[in-house]
PDB file of N, CA and C in Angstrom:
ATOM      1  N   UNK A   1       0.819  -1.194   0.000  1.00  0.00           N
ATOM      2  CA  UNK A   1       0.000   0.000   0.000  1.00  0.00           C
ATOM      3  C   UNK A   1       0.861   1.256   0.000  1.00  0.00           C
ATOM      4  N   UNK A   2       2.094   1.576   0.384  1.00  0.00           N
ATOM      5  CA  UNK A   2       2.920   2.405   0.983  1.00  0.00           C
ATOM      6  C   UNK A   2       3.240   2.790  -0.818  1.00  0.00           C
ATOM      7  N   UNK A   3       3.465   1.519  -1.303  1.00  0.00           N
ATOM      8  CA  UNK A   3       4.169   1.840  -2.881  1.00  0.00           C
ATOM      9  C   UNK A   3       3.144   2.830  -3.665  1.00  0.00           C
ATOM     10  N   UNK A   4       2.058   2.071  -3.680  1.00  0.00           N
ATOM     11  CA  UNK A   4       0.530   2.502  -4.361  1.00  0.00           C
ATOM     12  C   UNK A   4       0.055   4.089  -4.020  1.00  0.00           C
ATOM     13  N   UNK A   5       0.470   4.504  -2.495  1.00  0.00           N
ATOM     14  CA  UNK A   5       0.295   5.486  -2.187  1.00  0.00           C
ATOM     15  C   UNK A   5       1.018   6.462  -2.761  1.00  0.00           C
ATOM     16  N   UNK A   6       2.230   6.624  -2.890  1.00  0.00           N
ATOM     17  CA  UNK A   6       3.069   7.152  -3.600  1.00  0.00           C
ATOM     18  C   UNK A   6       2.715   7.236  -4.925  1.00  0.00           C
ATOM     19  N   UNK A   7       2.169   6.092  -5.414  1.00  0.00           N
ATOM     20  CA  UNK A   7       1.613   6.429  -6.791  1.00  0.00           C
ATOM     21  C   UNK A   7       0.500   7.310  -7.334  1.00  0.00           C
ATOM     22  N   UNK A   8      -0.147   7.187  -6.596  1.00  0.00           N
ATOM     23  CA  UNK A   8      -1.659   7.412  -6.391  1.00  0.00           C
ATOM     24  C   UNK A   8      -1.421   9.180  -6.983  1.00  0.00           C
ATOM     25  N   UNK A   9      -0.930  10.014  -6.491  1.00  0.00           N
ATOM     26  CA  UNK A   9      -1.256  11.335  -6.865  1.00  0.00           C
ATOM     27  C   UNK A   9      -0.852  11.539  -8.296  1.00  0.00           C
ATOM     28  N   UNK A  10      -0.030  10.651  -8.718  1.00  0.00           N
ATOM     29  CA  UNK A  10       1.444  10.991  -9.512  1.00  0.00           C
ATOM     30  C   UNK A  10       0.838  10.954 -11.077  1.00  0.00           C
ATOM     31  N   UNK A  11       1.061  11.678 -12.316  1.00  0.00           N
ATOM     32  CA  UNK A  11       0.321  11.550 -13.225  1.00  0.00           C
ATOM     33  C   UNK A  11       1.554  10.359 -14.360  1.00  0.00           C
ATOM     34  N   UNK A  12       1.410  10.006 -14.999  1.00  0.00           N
ATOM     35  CA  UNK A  12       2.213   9.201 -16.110  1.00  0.00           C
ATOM     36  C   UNK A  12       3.125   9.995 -16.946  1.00  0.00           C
ATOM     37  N   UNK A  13       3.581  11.119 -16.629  1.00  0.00           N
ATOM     38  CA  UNK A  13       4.396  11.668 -17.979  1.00  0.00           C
ATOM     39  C   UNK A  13       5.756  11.841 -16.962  1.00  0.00           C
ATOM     40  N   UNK A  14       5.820  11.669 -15.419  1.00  0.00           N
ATOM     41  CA  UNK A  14       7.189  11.732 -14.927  1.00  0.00           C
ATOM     42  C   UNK A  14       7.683  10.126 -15.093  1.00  0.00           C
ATOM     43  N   UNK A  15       6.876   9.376 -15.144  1.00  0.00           N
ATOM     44  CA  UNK A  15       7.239   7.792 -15.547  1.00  0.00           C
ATOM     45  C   UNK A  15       8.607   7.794 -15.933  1.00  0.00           C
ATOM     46  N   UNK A  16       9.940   7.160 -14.623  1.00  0.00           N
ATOM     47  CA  UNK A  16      10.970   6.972 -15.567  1.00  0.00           C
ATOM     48  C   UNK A  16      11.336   5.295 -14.849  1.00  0.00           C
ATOM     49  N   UNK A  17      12.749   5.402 -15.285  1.00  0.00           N
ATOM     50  CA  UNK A  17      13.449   4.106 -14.922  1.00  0.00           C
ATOM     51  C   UNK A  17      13.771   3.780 -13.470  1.00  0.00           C
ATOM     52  N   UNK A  18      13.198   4.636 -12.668  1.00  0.00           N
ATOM     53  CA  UNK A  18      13.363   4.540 -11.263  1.00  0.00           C
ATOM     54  C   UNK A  18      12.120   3.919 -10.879  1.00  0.00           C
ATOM     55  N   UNK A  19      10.719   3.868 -11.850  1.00  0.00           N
ATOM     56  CA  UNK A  19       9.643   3.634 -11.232  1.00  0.00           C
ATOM     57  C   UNK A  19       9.158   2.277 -11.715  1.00  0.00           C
ATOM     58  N   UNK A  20      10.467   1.408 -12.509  1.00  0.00           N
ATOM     59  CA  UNK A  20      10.115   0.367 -13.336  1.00  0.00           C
ATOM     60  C   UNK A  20      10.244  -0.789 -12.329  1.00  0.00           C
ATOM     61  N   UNK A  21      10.980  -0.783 -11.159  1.00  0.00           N
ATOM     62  CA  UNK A  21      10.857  -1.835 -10.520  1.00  0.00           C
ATOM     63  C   UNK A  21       9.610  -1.946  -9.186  1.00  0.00           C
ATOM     64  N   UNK A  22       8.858  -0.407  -8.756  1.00  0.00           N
ATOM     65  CA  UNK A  22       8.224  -0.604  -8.327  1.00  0.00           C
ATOM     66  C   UNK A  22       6.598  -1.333  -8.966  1.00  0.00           C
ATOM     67  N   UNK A  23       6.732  -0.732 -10.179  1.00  0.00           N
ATOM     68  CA  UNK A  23       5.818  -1.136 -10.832  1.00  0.00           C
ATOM     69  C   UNK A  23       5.692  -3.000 -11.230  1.00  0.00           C
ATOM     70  N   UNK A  24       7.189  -3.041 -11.408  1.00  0.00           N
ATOM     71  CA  UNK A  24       6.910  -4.810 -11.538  1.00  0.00           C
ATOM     72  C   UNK A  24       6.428  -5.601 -10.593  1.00  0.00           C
ATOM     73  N   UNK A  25       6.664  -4.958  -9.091  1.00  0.00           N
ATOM     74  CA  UNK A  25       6.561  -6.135  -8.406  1.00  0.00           C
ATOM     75  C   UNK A  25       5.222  -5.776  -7.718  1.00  0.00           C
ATOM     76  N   UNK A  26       4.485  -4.710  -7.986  1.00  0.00           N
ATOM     77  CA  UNK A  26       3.176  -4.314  -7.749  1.00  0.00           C
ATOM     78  C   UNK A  26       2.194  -4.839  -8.870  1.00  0.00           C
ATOM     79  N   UNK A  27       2.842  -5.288 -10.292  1.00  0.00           N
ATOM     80  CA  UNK A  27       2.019  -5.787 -11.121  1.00  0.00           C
ATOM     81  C   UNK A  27       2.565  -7.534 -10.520  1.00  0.00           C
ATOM     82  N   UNK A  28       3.572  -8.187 -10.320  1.00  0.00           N
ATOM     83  CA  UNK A  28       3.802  -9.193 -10.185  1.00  0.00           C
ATOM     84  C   UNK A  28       2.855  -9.340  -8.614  1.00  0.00           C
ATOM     85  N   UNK A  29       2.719  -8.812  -7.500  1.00  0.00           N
ATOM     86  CA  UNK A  29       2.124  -8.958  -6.141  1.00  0.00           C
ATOM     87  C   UNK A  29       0.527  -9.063  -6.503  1.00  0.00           C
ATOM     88  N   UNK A  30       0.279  -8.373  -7.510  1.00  0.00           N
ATOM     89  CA  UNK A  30      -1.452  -8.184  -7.735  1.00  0.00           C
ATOM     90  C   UNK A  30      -1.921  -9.817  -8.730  1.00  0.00           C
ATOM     91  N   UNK A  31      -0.507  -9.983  -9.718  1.00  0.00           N
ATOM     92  CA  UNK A  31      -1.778 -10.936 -11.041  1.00  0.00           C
ATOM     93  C   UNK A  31      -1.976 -12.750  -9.912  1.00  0.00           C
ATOM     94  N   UNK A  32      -1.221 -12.850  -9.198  1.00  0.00           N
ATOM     95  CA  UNK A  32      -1.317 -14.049  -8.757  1.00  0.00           C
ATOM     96  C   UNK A  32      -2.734 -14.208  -7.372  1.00  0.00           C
ATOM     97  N   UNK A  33      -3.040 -12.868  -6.629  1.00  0.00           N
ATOM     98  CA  UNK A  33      -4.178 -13.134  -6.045  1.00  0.00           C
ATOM     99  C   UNK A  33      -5.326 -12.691  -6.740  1.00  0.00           C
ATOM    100  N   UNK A  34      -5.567 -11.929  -7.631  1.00  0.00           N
ATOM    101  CA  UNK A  34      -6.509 -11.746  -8.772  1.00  0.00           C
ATOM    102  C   UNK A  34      -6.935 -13.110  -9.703  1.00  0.00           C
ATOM    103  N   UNK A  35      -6.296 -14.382  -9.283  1.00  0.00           N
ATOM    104  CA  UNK A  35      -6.834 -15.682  -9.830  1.00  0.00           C
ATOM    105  C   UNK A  35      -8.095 -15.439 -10.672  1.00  0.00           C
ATOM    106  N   UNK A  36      -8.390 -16.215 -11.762  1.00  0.00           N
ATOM    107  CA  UNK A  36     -10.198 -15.925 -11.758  1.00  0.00           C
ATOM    108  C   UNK A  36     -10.110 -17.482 -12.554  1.00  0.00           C
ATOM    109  N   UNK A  37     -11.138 -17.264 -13.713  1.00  0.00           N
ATOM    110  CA  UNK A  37     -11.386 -18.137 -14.588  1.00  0.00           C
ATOM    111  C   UNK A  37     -11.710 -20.037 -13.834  1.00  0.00           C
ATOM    112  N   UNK A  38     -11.771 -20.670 -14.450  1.00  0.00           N
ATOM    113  CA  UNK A  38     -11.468 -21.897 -13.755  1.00  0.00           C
ATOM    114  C   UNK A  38     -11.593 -22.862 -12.367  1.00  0.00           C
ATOM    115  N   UNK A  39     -11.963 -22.753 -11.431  1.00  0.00           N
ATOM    116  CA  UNK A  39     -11.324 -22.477 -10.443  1.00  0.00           C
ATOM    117  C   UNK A  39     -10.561 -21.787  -9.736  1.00  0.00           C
ATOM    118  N   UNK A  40     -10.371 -20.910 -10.204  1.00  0.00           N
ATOM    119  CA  UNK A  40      -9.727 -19.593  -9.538  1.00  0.00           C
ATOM    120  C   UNK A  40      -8.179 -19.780  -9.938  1.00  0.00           C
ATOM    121  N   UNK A  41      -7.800 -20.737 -11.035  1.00  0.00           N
ATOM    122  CA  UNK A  41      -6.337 -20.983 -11.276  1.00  0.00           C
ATOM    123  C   UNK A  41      -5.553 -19.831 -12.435  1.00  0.00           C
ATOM    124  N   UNK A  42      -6.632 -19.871 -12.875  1.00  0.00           N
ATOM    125  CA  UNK A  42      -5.954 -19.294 -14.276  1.00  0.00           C
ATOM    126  C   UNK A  42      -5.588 -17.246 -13.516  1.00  0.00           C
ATOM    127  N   UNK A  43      -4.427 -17.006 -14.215  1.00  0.00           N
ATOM    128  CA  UNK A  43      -3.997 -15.791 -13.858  1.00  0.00           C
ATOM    129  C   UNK A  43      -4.539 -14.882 -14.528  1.00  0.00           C
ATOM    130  N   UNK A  44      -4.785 -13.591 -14.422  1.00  0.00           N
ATOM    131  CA  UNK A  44      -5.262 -12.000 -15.434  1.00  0.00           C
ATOM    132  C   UNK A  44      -4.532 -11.252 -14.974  1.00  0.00           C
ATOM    133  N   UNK A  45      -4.059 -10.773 -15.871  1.00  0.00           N
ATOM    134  CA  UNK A  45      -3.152  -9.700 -15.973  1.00  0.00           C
ATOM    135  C   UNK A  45      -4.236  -8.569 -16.300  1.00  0.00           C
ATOM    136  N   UNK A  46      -5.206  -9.059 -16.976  1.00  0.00           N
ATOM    137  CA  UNK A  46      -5.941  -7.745 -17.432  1.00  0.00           C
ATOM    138  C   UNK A  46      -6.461  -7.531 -15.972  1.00  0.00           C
ATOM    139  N   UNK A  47      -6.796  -7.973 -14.984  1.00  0.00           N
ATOM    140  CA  UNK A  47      -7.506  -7.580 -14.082  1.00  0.00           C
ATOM    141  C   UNK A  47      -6.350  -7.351 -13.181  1.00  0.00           C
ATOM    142  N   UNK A  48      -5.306  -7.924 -13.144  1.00  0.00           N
ATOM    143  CA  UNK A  48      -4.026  -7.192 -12.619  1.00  0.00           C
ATOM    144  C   UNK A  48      -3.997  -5.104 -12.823  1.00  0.00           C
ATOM    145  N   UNK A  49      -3.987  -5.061 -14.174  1.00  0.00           N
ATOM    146  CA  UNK A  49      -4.306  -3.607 -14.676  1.00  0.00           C
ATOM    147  C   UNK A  49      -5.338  -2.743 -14.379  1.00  0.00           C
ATOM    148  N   UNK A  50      -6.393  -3.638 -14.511  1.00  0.00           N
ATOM    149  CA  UNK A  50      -7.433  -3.053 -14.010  1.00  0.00           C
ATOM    150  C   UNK A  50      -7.247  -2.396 -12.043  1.00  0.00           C
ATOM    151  N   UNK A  51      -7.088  -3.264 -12.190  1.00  0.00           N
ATOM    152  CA  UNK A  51      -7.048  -3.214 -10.170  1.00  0.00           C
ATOM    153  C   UNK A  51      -5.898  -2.130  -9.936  1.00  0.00           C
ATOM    154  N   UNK A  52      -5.030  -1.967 -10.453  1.00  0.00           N
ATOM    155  CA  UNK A  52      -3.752  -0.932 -10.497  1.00  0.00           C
ATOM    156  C   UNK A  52      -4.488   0.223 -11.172  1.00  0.00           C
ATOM    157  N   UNK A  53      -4.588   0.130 -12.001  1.00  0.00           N
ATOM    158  CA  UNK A  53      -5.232   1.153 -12.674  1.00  0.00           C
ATOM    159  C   UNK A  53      -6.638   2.082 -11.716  1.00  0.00           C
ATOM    160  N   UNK A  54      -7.247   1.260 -11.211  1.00  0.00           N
ATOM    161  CA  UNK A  54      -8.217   1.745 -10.053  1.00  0.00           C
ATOM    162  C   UNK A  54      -7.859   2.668  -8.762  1.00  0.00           C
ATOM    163  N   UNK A  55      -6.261   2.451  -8.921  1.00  0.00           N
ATOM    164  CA  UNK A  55      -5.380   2.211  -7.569  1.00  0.00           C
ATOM    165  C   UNK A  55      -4.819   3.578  -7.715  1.00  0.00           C
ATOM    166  N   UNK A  56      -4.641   3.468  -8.896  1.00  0.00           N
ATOM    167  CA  UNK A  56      -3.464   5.123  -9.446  1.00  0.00           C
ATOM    168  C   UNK A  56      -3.793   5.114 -10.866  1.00  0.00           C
ATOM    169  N   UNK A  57      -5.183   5.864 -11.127  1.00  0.00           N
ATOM    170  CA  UNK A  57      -5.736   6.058 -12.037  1.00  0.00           C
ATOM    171  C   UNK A  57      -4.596   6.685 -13.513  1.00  0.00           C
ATOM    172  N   UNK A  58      -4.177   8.145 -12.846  1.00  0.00           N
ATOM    173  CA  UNK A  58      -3.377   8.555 -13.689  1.00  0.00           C
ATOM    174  C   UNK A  58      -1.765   8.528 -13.952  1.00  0.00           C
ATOM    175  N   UNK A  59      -1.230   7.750 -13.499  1.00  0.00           N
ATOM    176  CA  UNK A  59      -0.146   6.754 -13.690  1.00  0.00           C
ATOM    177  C   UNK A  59      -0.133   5.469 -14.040  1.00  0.00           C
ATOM    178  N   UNK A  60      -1.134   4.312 -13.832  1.00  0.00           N
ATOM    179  CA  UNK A  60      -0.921   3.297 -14.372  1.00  0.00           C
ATOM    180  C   UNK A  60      -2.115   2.748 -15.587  1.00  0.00           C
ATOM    181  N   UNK A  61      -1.732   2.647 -16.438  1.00  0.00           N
ATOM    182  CA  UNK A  61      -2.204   2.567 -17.324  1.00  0.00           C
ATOM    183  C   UNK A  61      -3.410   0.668 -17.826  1.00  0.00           C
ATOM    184  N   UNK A  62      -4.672   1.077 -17.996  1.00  0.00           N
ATOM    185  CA  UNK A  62      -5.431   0.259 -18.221  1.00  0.00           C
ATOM    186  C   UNK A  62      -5.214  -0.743 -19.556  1.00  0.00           C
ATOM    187  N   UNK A  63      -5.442  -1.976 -19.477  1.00  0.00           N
ATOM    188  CA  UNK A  63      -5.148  -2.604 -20.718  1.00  0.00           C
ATOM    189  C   UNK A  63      -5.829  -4.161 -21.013  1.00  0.00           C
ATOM    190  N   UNK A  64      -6.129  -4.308 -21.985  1.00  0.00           N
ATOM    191  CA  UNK A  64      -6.485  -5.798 -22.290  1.00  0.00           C
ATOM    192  C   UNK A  64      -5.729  -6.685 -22.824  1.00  0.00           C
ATOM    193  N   UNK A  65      -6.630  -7.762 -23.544  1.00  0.00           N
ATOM    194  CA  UNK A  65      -6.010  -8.569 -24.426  1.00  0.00           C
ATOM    195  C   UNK A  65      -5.827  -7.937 -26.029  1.00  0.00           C
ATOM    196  N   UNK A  66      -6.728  -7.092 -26.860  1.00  0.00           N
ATOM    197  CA  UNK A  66      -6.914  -6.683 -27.651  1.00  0.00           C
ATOM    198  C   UNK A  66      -5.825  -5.150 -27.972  1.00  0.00           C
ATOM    199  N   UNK A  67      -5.423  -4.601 -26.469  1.00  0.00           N
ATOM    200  CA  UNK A  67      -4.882  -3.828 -26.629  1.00  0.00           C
ATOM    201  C   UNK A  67      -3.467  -3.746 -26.288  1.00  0.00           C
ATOM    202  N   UNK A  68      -2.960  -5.007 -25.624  1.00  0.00           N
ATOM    203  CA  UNK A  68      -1.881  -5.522 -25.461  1.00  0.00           C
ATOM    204  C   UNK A  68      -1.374  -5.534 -26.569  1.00  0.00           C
ATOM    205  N   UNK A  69      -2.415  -6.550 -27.357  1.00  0.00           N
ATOM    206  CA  UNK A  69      -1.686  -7.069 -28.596  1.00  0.00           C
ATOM    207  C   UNK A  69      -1.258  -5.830 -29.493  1.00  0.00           C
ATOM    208  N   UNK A  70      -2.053  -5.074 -29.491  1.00  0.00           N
ATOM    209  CA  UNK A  70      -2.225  -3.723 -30.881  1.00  0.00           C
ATOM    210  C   UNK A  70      -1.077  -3.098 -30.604  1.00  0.00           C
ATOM    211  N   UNK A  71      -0.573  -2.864 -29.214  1.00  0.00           N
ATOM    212  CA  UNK A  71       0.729  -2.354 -28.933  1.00  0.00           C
ATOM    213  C   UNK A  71       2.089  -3.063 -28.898  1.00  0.00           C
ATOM    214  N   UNK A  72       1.946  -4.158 -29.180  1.00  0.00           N
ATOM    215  CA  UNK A  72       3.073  -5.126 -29.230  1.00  0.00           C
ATOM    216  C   UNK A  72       3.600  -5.734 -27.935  1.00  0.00           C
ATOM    217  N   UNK A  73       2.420  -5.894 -27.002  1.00  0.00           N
ATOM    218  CA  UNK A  73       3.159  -6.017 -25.606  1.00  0.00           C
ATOM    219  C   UNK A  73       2.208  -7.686 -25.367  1.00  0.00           C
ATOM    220  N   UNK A  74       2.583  -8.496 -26.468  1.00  0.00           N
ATOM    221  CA  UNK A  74       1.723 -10.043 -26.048  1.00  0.00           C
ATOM    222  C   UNK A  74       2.898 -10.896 -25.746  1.00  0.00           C
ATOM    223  N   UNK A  75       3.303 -11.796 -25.112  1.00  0.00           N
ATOM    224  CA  UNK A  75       2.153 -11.806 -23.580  1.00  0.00           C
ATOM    225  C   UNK A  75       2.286 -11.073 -22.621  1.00  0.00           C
ATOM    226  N   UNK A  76       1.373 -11.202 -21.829  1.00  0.00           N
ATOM    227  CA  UNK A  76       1.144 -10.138 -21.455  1.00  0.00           C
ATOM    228  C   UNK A  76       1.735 -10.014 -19.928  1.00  0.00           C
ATOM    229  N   UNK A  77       3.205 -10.113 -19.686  1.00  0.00           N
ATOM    230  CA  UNK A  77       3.647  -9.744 -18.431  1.00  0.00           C
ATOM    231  C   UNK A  77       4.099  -8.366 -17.636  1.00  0.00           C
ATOM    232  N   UNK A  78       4.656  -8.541 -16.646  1.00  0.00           N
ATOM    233  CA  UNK A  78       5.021  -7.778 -16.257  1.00  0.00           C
ATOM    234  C   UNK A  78       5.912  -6.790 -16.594  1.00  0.00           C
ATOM    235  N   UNK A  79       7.425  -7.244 -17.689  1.00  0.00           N
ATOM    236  CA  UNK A  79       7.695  -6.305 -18.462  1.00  0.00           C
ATOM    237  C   UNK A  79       7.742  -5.891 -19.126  1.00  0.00           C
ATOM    238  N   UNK A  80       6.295  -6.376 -19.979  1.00  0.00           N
ATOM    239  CA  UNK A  80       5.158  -6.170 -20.774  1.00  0.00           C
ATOM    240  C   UNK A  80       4.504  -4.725 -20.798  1.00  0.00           C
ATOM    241  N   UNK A  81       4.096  -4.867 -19.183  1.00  0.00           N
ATOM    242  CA  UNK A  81       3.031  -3.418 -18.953  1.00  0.00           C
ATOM    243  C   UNK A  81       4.177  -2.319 -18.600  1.00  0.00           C
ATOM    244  N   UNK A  82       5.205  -2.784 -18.020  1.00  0.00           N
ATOM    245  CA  UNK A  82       6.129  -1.442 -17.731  1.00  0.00           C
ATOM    246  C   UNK A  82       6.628  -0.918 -19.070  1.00  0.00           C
ATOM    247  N   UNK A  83       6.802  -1.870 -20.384  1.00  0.00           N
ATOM    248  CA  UNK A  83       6.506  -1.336 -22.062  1.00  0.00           C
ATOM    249  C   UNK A  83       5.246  -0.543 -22.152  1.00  0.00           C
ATOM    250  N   UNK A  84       4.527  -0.843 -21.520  1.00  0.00           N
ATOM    251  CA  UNK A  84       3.090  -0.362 -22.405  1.00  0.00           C
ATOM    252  C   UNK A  84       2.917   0.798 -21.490  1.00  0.00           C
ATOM    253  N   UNK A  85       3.252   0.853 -20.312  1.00  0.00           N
ATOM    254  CA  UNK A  85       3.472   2.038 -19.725  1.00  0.00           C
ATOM    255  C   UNK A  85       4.433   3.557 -20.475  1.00  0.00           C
ATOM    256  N   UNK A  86       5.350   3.301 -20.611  1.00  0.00           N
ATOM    257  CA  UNK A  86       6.235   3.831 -21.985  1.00  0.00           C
ATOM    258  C   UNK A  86       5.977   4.126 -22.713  1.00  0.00           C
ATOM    259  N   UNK A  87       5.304   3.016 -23.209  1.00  0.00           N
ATOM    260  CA  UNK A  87       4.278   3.645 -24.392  1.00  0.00           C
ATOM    261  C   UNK A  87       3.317   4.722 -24.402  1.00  0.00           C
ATOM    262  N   UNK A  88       2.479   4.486 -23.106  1.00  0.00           N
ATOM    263  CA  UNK A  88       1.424   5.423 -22.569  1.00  0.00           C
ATOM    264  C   UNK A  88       1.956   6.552 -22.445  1.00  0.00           C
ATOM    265  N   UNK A  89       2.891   6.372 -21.940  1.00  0.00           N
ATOM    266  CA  UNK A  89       3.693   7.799 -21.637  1.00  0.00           C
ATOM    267  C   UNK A  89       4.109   8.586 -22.691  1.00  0.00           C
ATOM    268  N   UNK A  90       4.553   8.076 -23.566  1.00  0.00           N
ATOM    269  CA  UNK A  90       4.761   9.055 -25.202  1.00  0.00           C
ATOM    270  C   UNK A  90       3.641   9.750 -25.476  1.00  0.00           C
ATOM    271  N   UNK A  91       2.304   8.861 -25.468  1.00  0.00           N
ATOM    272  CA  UNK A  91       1.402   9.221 -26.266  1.00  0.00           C
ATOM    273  C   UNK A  91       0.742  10.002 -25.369  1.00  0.00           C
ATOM    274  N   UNK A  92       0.835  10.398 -24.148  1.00  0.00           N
ATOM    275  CA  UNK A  92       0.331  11.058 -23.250  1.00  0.00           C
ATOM    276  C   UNK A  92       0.998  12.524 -23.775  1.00  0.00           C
ATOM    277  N   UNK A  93       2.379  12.562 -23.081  1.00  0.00           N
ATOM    278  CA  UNK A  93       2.926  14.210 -23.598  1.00  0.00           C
ATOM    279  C   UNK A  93       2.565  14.280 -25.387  1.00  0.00           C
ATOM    280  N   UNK A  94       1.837  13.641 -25.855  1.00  0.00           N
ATOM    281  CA  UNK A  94       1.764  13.990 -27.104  1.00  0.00           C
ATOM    282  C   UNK A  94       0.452  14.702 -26.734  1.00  0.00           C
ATOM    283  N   UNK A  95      -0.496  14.124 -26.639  1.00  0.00           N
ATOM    284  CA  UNK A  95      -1.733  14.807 -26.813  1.00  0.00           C
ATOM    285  C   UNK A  95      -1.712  15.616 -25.125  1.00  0.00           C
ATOM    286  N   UNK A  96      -1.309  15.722 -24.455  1.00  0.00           N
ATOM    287  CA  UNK A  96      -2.050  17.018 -23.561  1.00  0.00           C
ATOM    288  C   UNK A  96      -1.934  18.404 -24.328  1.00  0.00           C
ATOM    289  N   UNK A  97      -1.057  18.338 -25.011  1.00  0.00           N
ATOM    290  CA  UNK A  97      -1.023  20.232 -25.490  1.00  0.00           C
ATOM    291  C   UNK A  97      -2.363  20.352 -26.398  1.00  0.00           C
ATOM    292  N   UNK A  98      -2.718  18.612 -26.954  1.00  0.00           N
ATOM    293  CA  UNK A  98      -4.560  19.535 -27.414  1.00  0.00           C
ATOM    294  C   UNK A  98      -5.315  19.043 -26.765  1.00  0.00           C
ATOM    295  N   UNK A  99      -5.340  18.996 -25.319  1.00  0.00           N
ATOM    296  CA  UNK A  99      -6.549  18.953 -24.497  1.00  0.00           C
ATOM    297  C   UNK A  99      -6.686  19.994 -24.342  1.00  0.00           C
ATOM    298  N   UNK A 100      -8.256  20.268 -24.039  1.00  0.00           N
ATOM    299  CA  UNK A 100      -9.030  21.521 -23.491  1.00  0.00           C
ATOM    300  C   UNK A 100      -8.788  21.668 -22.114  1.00  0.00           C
ATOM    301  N   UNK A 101      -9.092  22.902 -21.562  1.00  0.00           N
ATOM    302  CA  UNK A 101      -9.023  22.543 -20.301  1.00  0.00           C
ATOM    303  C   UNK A 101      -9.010  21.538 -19.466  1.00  0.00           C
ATOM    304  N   UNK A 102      -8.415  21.505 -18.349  1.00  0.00           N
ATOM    305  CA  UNK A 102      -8.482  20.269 -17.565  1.00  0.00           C
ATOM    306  C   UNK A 102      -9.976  19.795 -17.160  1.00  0.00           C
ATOM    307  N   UNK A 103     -10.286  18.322 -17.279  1.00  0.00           N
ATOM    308  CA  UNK A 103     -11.654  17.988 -16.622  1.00  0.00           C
ATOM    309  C   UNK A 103     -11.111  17.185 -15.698  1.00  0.00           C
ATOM    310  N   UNK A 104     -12.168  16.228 -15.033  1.00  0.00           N
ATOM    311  CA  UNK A 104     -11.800  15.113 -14.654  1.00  0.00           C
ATOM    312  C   UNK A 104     -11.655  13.540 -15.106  1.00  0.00           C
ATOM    313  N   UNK A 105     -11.493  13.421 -16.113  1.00  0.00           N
ATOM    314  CA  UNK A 105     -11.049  12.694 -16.994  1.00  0.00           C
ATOM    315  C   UNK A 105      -9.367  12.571 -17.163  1.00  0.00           C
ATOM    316  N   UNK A 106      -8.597  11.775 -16.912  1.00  0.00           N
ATOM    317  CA  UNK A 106      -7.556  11.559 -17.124  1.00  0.00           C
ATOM    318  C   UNK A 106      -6.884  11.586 -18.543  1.00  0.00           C
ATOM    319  N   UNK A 107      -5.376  11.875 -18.960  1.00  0.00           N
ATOM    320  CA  UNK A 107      -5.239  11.325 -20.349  1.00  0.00           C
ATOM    321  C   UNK A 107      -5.189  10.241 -20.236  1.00  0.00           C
ATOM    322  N   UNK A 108      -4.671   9.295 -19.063  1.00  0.00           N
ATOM    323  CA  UNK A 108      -5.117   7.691 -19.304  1.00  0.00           C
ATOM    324  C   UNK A 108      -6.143   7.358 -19.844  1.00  0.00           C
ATOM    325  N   UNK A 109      -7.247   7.626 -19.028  1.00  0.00           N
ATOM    326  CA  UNK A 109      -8.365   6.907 -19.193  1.00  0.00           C
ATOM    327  C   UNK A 109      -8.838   7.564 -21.031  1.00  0.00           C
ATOM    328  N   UNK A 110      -8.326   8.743 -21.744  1.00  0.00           N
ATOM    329  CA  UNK A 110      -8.407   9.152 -22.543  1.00  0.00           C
ATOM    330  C   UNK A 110      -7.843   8.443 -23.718  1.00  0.00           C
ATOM    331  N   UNK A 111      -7.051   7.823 -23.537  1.00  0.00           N
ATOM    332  CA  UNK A 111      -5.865   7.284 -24.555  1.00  0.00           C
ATOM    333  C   UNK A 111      -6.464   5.368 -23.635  1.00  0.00           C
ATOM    334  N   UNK A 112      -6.796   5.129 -23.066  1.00  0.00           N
ATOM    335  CA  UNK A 112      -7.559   3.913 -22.988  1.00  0.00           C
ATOM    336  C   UNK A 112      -8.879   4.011 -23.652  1.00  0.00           C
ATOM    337  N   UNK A 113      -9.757   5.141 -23.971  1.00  0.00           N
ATOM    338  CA  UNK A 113     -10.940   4.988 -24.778  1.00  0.00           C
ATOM    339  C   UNK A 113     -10.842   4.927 -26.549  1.00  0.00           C
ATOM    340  N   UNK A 114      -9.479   5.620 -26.633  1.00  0.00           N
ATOM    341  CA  UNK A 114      -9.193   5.531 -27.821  1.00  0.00           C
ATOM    342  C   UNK A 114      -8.676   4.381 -28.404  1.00  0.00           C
ATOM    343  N   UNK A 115      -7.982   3.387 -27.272  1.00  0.00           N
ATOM    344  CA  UNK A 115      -7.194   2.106 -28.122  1.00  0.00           C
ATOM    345  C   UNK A 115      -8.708   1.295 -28.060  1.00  0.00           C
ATOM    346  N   UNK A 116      -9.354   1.588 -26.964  1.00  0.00           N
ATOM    347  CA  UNK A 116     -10.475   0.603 -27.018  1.00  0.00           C
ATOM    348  C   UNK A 116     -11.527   0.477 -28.425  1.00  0.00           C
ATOM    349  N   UNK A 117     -11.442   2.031 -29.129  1.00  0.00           N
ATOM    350  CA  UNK A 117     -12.388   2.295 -30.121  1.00  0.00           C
ATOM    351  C   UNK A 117     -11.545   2.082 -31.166  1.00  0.00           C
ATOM    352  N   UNK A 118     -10.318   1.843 -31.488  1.00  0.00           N
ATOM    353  CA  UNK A 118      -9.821   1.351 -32.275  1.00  0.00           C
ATOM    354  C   UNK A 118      -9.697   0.215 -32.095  1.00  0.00           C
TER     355      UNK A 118
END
């Protein structure tokens, strides 16, 4: 929680190489009790993301199977999402200079509606 907290305010465009190992082992600590499917065996990573993503909306970045793939980050591990994080992060300082004023809407969650509609 101590890690998460720290995250929690923080937006995705300071994202550097200092924040790649907290992030692994907060995505590695989350996909193994997030069990689902099956008997509760099979692992999600997407719900790994999800649950992080809930956690520190505008730093960690939401993702699926569909959008894993589109970004080149299959399969889908852990230094997988700290890629796709990177990724997020480009495309983030790209588009804030044409956002409108600030809402409450994140560019995450902004640039997650867009891979989704593509």
């Amino acid at each position: 929680m101590k890690a998460l907290d720290a995250l929690r305010p923080r937006d995705i465009q300071p994202f550097s190489t200092d924040d790649e190992p907290t992030v692994i082992q907060l995505f590695e600590s989350f996909t193994a009790p997030l069990r689902g499917g099956r008997n509760g065996t099979q692992e999600s990573t997407v719900a790994t993301a999800k649950a992080l993503h809930l956690l520190a909306p505008a730093f960690l970045p939401l993702w699926d199977n569909p959008i894993a793939r589109a970004y080149g980050q299959f399969p889908m591990l852990a230094h997988n999402y700290v890629a796709f994080c990177w990724q997020m992060r480009k495309m983030a300082g790209a588009l804030r200079p044409c956002l409108p004023n600030p809402d409450d809407c994140t560019v995450l969650k902004r640039l997650d509606e867009f891979s989704y509609a593509v």
